[in-house]
C-alpha atoms as a PDB file:
ATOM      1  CA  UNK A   1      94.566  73.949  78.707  1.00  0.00           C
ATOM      2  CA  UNK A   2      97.134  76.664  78.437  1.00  0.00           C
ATOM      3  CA  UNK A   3      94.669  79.809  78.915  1.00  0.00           C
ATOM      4  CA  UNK A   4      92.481  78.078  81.674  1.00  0.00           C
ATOM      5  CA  UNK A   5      93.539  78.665  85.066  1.00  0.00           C
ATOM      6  CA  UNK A   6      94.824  76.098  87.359  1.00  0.00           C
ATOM      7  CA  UNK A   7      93.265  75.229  90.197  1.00  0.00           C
ATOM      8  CA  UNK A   8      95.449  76.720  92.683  1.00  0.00           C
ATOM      9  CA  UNK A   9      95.660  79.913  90.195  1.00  0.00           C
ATOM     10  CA  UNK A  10      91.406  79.965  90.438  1.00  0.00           C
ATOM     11  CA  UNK A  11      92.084  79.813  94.567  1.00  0.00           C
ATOM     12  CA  UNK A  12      94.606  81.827  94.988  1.00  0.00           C
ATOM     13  CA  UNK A  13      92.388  85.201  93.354  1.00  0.00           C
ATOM     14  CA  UNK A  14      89.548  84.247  94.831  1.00  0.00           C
ATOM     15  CA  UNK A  15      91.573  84.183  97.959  1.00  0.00           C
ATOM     16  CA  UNK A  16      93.115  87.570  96.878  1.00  0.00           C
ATOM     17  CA  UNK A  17      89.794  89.000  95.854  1.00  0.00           C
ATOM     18  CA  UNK A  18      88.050  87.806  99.367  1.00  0.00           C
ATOM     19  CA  UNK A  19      90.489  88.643 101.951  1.00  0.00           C
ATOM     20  CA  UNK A  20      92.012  91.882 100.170  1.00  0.00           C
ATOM     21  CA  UNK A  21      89.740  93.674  98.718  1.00  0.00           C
ATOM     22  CA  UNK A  22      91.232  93.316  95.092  1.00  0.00           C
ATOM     23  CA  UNK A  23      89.158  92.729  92.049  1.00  0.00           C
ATOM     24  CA  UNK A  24      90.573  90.039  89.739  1.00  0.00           C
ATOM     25  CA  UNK A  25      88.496  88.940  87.227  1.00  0.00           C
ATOM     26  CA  UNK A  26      88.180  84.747  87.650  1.00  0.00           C
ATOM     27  CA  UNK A  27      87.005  82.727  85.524  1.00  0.00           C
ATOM     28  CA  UNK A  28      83.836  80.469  86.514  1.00  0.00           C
ATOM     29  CA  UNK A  29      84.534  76.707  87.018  1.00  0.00           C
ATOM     30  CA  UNK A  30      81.286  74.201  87.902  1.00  0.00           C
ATOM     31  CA  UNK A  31      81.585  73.355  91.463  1.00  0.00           C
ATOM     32  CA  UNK A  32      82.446  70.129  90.493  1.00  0.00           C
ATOM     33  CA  UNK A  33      86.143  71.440  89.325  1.00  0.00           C
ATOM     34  CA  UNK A  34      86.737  72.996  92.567  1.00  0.00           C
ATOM     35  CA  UNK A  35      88.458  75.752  92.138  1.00  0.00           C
ATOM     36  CA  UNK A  36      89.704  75.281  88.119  1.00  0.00           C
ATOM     37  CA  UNK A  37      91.486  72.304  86.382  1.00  0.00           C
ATOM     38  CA  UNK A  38      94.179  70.601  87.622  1.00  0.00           C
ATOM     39  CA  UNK A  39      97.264  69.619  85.544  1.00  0.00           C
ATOM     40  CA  UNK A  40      98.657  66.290  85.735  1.00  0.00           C
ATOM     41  CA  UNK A  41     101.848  68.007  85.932  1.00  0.00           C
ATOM     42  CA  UNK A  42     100.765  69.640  88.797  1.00  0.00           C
ATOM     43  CA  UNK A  43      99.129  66.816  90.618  1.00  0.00           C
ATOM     44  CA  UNK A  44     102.184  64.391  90.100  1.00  0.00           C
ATOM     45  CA  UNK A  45     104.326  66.901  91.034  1.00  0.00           C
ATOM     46  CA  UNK A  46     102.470  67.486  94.477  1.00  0.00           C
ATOM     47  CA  UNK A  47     101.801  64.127  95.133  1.00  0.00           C
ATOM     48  CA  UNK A  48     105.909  63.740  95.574  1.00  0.00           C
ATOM     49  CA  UNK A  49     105.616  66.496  98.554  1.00  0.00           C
ATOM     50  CA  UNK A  50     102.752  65.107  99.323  1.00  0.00           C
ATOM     51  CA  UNK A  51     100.389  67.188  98.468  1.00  0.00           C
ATOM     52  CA  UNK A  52      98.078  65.451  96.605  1.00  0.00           C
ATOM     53  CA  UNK A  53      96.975  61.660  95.888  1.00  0.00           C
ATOM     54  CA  UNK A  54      98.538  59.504  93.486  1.00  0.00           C
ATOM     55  CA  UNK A  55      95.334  57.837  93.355  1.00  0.00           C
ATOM     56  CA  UNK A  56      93.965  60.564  91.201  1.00  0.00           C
ATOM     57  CA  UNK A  57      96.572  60.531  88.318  1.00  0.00           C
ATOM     58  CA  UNK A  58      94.950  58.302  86.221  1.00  0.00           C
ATOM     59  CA  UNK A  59      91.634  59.923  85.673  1.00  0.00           C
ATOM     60  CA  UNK A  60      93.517  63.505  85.398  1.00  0.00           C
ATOM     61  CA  UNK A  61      95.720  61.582  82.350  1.00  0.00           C
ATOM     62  CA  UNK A  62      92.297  60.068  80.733  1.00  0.00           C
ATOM     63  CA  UNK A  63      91.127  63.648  81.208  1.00  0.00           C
ATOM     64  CA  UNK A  64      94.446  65.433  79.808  1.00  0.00           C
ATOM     65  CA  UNK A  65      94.039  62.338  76.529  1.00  0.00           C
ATOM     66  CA  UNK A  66      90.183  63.534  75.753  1.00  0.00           C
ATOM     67  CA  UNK A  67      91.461  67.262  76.113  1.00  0.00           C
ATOM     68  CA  UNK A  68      93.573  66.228  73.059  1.00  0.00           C
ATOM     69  CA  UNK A  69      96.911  66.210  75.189  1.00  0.00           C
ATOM     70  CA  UNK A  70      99.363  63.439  74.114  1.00  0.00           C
ATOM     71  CA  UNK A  71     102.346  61.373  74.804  1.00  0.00           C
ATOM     72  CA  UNK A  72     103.266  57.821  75.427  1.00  0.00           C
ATOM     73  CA  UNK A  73     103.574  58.073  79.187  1.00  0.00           C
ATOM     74  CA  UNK A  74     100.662  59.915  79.329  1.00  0.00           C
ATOM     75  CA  UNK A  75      99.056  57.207  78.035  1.00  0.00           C
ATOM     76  CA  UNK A  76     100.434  54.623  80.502  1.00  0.00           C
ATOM     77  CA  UNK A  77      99.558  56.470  83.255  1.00  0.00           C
ATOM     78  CA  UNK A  78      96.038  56.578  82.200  1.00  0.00           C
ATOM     79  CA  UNK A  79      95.406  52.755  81.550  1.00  0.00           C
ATOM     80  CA  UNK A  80      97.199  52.374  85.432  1.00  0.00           C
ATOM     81  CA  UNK A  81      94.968  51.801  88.238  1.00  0.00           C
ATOM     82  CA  UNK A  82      94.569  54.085  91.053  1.00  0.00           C
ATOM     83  CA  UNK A  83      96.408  50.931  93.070  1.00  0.00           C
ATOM     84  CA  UNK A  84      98.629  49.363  91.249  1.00  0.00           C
ATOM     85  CA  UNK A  85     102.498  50.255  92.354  1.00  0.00           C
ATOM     86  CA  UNK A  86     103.721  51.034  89.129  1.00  0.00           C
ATOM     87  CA  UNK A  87     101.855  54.018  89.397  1.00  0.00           C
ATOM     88  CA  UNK A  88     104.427  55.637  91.499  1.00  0.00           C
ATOM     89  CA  UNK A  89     107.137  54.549  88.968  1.00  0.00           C
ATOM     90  CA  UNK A  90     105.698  55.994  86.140  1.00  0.00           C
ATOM     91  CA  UNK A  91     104.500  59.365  88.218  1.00  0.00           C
ATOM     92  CA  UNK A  92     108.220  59.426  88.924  1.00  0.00           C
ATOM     93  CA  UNK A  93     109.379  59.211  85.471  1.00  0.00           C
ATOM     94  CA  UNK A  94     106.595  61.736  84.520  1.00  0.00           C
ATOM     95  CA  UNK A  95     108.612  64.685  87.066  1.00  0.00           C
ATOM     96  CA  UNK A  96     112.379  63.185  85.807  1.00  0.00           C
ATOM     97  CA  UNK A  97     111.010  63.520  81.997  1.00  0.00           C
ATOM     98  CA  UNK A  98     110.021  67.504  82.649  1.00  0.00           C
ATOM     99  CA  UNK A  99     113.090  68.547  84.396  1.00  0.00           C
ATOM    100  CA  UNK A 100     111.933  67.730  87.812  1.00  0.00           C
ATOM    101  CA  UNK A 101     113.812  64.572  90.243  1.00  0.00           C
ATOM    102  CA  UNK A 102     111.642  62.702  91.994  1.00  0.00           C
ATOM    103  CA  UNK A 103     111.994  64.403  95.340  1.00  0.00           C
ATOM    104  CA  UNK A 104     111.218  67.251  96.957  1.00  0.00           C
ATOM    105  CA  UNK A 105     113.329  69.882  95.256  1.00  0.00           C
ATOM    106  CA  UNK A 106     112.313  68.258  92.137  1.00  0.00           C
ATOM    107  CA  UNK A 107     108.445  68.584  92.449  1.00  0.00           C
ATOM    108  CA  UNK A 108     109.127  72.131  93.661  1.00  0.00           C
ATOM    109  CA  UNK A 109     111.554  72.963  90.102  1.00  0.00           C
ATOM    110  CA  UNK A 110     108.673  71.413  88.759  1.00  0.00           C
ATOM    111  CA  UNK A 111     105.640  73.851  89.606  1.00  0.00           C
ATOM    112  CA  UNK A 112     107.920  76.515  89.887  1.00  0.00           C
ATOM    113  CA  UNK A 113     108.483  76.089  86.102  1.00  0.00           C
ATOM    114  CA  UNK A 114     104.726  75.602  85.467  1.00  0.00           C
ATOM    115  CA  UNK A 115     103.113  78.490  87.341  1.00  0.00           C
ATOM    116  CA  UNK A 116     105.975  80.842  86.661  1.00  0.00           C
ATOM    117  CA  UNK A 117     106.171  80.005  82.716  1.00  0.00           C
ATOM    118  CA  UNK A 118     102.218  81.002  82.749  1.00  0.00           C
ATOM    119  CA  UNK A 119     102.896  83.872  84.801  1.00  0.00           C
ATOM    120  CA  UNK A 120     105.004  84.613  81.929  1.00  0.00           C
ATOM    121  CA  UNK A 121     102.971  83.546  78.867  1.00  0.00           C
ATOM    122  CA  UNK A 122     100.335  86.307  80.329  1.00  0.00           C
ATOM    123  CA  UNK A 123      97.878  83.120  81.200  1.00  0.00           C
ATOM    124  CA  UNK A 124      97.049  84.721  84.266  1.00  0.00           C
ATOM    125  CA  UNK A 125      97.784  88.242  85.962  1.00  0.00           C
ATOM    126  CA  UNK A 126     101.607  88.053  87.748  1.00  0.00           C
ATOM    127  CA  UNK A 127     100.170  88.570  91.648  1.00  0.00           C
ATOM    128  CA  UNK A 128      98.240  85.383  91.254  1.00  0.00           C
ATOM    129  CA  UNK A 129     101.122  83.887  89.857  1.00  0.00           C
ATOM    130  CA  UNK A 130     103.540  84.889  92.938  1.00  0.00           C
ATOM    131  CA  UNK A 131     100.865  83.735  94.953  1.00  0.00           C
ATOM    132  CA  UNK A 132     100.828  80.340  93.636  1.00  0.00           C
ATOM    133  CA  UNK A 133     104.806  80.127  93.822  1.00  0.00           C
ATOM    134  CA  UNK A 134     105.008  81.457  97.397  1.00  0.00           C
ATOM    135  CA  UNK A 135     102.209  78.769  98.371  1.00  0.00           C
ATOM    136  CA  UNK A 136     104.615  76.140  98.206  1.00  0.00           C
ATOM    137  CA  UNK A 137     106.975  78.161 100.182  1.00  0.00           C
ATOM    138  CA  UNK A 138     106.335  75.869 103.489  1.00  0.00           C
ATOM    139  CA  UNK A 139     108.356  72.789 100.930  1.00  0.00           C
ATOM    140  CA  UNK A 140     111.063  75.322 100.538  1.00  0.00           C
ATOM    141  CA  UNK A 141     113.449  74.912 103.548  1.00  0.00           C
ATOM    142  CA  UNK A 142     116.472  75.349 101.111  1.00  0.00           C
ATOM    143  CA  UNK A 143     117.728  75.600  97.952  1.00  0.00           C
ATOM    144  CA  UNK A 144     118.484  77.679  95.314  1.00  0.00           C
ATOM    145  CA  UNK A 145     114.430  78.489  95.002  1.00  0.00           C
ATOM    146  CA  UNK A 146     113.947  79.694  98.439  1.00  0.00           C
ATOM    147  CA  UNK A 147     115.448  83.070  98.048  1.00  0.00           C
ATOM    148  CA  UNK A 148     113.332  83.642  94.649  1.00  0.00           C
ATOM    149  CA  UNK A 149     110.065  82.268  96.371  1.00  0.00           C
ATOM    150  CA  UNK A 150     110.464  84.793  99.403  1.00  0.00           C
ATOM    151  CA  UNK A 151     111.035  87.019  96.782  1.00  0.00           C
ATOM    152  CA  UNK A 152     108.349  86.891  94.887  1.00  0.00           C
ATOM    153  CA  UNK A 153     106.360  86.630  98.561  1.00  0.00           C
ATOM    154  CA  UNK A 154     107.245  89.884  99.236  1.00  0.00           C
ATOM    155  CA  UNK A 155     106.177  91.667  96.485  1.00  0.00           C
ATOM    156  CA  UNK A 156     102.950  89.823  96.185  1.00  0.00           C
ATOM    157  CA  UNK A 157     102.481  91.244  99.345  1.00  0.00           C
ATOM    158  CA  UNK A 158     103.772  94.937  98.515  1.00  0.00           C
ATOM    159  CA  UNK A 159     100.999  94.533  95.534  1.00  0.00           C
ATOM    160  CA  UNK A 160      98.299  94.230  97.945  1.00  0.00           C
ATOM    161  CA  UNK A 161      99.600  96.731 100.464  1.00  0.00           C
ATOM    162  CA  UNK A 162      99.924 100.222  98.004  1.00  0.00           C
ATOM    163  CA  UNK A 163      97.429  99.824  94.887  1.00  0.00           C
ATOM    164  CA  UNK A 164      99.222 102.933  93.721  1.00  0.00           C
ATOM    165  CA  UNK A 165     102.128 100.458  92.332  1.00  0.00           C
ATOM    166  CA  UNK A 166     100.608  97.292  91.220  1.00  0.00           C
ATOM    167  CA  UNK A 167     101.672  98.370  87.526  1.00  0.00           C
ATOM    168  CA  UNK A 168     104.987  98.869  88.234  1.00  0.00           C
ATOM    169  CA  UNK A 169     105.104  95.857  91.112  1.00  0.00           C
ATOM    170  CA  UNK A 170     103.592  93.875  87.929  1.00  0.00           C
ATOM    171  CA  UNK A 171     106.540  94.417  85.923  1.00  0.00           C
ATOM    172  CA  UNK A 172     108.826  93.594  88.560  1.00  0.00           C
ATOM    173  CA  UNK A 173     107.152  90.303  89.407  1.00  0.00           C
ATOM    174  CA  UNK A 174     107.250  89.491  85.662  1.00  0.00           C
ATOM    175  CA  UNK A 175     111.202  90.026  84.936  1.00  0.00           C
ATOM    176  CA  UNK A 176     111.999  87.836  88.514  1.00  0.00           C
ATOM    177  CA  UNK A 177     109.630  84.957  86.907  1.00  0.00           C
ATOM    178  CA  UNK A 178     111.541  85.584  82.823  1.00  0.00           C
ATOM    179  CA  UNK A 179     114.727  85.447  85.301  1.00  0.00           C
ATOM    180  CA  UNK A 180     114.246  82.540  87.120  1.00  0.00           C
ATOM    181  CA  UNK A 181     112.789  80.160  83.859  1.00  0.00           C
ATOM    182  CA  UNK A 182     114.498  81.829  81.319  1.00  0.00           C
ATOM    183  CA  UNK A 183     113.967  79.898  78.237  1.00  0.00           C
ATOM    184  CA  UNK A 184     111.693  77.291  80.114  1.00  0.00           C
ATOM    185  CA  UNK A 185     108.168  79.587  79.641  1.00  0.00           C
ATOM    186  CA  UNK A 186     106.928  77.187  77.640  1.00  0.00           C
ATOM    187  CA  UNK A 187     103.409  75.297  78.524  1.00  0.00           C
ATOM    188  CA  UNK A 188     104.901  72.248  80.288  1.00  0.00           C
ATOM    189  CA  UNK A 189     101.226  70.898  80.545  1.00  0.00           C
ATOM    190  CA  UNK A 190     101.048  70.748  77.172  1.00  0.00           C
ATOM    191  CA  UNK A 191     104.147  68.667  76.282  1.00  0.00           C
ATOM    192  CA  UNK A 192     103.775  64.856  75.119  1.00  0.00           C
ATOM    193  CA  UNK A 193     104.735  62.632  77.386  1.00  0.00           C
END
């Protein structure tokens, strides 16, 4: 799952592409994927904001399982129904297990650490990876990632105003992101649970 985009990666180039005139290549989901897969990660992660519905972290584990993915939580959360209230317990110890709390500054460490440590890894180009950080910038009203978020804001937008720079402005985005997760690039989707 590593070199497949995300789906707020896939929507935030399209978005880029659409609105700005730039040319990234995305790759082509089915419609049915919206915009590219989602992580369970991810989706746990926003559903603590909320973002997203718990409901739909079972059938993103089952997926995750048949995608070869492992890990005994994982596996708990994929056998849980959609309504069942341990759901929320186990989603909870999902974010604690990756580094995250289960609150709002968590979930934001969280996806912070996902989207910047593929920023990093080269999984997708770095303004599409500032993109997806500064999305979540509305979640940000303080903290320690605020000031690295607006950062990484304004030089997504400094990409798309002067084309003349996007190398360099590249760079730049990609030493803030090594910065800020350090030795956490690793694939955080990928980890057993």
């Amino acid at each position: 799952m590593d070199q497949m985009w995300l789906n707020l990666e896939a929507g935030s180039a399209r978005a880029l592409n659409r609105h700005h005139g730039v040319h990234l290549p995305v790759p082509a989901y089915s419609p049915s994927s919206h915009h590219g897969p989602r992580a369970l990660i991810v989706q746990a992660a926003n559903s603590v904001l909320p973002e997203a519905a718990l409901e739909d972290l079972p059938s993103l584990a089952r997926a995750e399982l048949a995608a070869g993915l492992t890990g005994p939580l994982r596996g708990q959360i994929a056998v849980t129904s959609q309504n069942d209230p341990v759901l929320e317990h186990l989603r909870d110890e999902l974010v604690v297990r990756l580094g995250g709390s289960a609150d709002g500054f968590g979930a934001i460490t969280l996806t912070d650490r996902v989207y910047l440590g593929r920023l990093v890894r080269g999984v997708v180009p770095a303004v599409v990876g500032a993109r997806c950080v500064g999305w979540y910038g509305a979640w940000r009203a303080h903290g320690p990632s605020l000031a690295m978020a607006t950062a990484m804001d304004e030089l997504m937008q400094t990409w798309i105003d002067q084309p003349m720079r996007r190398d360099h402005l590249d760079e730049v985005i990609v030493s803030l992101a090594r910065r800020t997760v350090d030795t956490d690039a690793f694939d955080l989707i990928s980890v057993p649970v």
